[in-house]
Protein backbone atom coordinates (compact mmCIF):
# COMPACT_ATOMS: atom_id res chain seq x y z
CA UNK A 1 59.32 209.67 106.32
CA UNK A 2 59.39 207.10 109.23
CA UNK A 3 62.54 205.82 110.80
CA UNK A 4 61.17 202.38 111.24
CA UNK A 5 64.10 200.15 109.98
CA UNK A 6 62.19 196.46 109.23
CA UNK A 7 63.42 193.84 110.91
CA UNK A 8 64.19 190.44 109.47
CA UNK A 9 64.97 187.09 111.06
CA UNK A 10 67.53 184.91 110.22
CA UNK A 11 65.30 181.83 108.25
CA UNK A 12 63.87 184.56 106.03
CA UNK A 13 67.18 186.22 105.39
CA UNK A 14 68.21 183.15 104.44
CA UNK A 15 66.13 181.88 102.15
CA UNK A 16 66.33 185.57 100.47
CA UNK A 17 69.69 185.16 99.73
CA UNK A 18 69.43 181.60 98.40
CA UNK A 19 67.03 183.14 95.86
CA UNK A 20 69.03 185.78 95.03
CA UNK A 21 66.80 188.71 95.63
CA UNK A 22 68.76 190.45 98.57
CA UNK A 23 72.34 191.30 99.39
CA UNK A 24 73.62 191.12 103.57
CA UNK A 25 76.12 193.30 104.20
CA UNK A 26 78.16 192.88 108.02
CA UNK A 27 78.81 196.28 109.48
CA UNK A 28 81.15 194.95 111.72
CA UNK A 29 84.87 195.80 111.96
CA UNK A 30 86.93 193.51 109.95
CA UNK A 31 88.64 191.46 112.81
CA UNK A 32 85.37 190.32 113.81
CA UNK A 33 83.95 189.62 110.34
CA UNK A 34 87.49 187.60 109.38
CA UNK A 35 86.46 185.32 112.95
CA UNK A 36 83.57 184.26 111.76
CA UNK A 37 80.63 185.79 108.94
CA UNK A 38 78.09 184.51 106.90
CA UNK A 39 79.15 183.15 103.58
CA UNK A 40 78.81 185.56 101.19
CA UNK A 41 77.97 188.35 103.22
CA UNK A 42 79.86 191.80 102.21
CA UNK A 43 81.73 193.28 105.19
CA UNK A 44 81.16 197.39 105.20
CA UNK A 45 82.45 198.68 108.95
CA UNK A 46 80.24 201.04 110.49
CA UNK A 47 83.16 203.22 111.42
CA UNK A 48 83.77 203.73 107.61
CA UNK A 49 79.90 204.03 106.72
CA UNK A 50 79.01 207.27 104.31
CA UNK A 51 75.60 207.01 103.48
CA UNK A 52 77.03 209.59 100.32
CA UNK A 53 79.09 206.89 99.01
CA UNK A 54 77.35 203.63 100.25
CA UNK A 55 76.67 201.42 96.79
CA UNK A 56 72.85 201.70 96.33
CA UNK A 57 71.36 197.95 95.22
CA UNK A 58 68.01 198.66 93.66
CA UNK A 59 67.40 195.40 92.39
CA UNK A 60 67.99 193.53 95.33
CA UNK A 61 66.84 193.72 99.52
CA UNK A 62 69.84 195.04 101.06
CA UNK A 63 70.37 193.32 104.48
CA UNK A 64 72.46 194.83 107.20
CA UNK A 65 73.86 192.42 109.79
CA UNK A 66 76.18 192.92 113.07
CA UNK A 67 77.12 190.40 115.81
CA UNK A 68 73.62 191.51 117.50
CA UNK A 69 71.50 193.70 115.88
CA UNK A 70 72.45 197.25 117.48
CA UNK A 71 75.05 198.55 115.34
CA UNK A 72 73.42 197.41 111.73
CA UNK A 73 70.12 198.97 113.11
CA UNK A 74 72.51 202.00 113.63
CA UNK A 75 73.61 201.52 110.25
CA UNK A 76 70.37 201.23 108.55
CA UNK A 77 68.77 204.54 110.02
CA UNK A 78 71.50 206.54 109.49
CA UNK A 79 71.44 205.27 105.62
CA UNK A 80 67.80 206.00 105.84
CA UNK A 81 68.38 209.52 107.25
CA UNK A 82 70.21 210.28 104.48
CA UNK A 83 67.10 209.06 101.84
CA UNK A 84 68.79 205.43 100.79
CA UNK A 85 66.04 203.36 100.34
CA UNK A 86 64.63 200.50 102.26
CA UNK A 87 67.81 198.75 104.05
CA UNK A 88 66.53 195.76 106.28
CA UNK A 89 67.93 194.96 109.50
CA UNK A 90 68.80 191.11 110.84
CA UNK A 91 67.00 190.72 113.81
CA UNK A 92 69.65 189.03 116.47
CA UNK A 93 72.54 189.70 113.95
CA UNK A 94 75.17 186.89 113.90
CA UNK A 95 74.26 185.19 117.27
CA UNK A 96 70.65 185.00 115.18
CA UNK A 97 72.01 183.21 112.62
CA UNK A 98 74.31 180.78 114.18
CA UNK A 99 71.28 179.71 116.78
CA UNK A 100 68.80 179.09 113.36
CA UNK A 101 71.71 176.63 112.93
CA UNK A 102 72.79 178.59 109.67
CA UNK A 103 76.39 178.43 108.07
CA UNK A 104 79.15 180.51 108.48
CA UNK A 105 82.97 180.57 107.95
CA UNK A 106 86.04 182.25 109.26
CA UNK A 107 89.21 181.89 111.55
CA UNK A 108 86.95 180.32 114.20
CA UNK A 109 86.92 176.96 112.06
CA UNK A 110 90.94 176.72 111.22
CA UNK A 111 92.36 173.96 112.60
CA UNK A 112 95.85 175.46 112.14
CA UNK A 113 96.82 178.25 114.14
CA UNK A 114 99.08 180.85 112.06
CA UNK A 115 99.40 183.35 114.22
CA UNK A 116 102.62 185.19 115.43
């Protein structure tokens, strides 16, 4: 078994999940994902990640995603270690996405600030 994770860029990701045939999930911590994510995109932390009890999604490409690309790369072996099949990595993470010009949504793009 080889612990080559595929990477992905951002325009194919996308396109992916406009067809419907792969799922992104953001392994970044939950502050970070509530700032700003890709819409639609299924926020699983990397500090909770059990590659026991991680859903697997035959049907679809399962996508992991970070701010960068180093801790869903991190992600995706260790699920791989463990025998889960296939996971892709987005190549650049976040920063990847936003500079393809892509959407995303979050706290970043409030206009009212609620905090305490």
């Amino acid at each position: 078994m080889t612990d080559q994770v595929p990477e992905v860029d951002a325009q194919i990701v996308n396109a992916w999940l406009t067809s419907g045939i792969a799922v992104l999930i953001d392994v970044r911590e939950t502050s970070e994902y509530e700032y700003e994510h890709v819409p639609g995109a299924l926020l699983h932390p990397l500090s909770f990640l059990d590659p026991i009890t991680f859903p697997v999604i035959a049907e679809k490409k399962v996508v992991l995603m970070c701010q960068v690309g180093k801790r869903s790369m991190a992600a995706a072996k260790q699920l791989m270690k463990s025998g889960y099949p296939a996971p892709v990595n987005l190549e650049g993470g976040l920063n990847a996405w936003r500079e393809a010009s892509l959407e995303t949504e979050g706290a970043r793009f409030e206009t009212e600030d609620f905090s305490i």
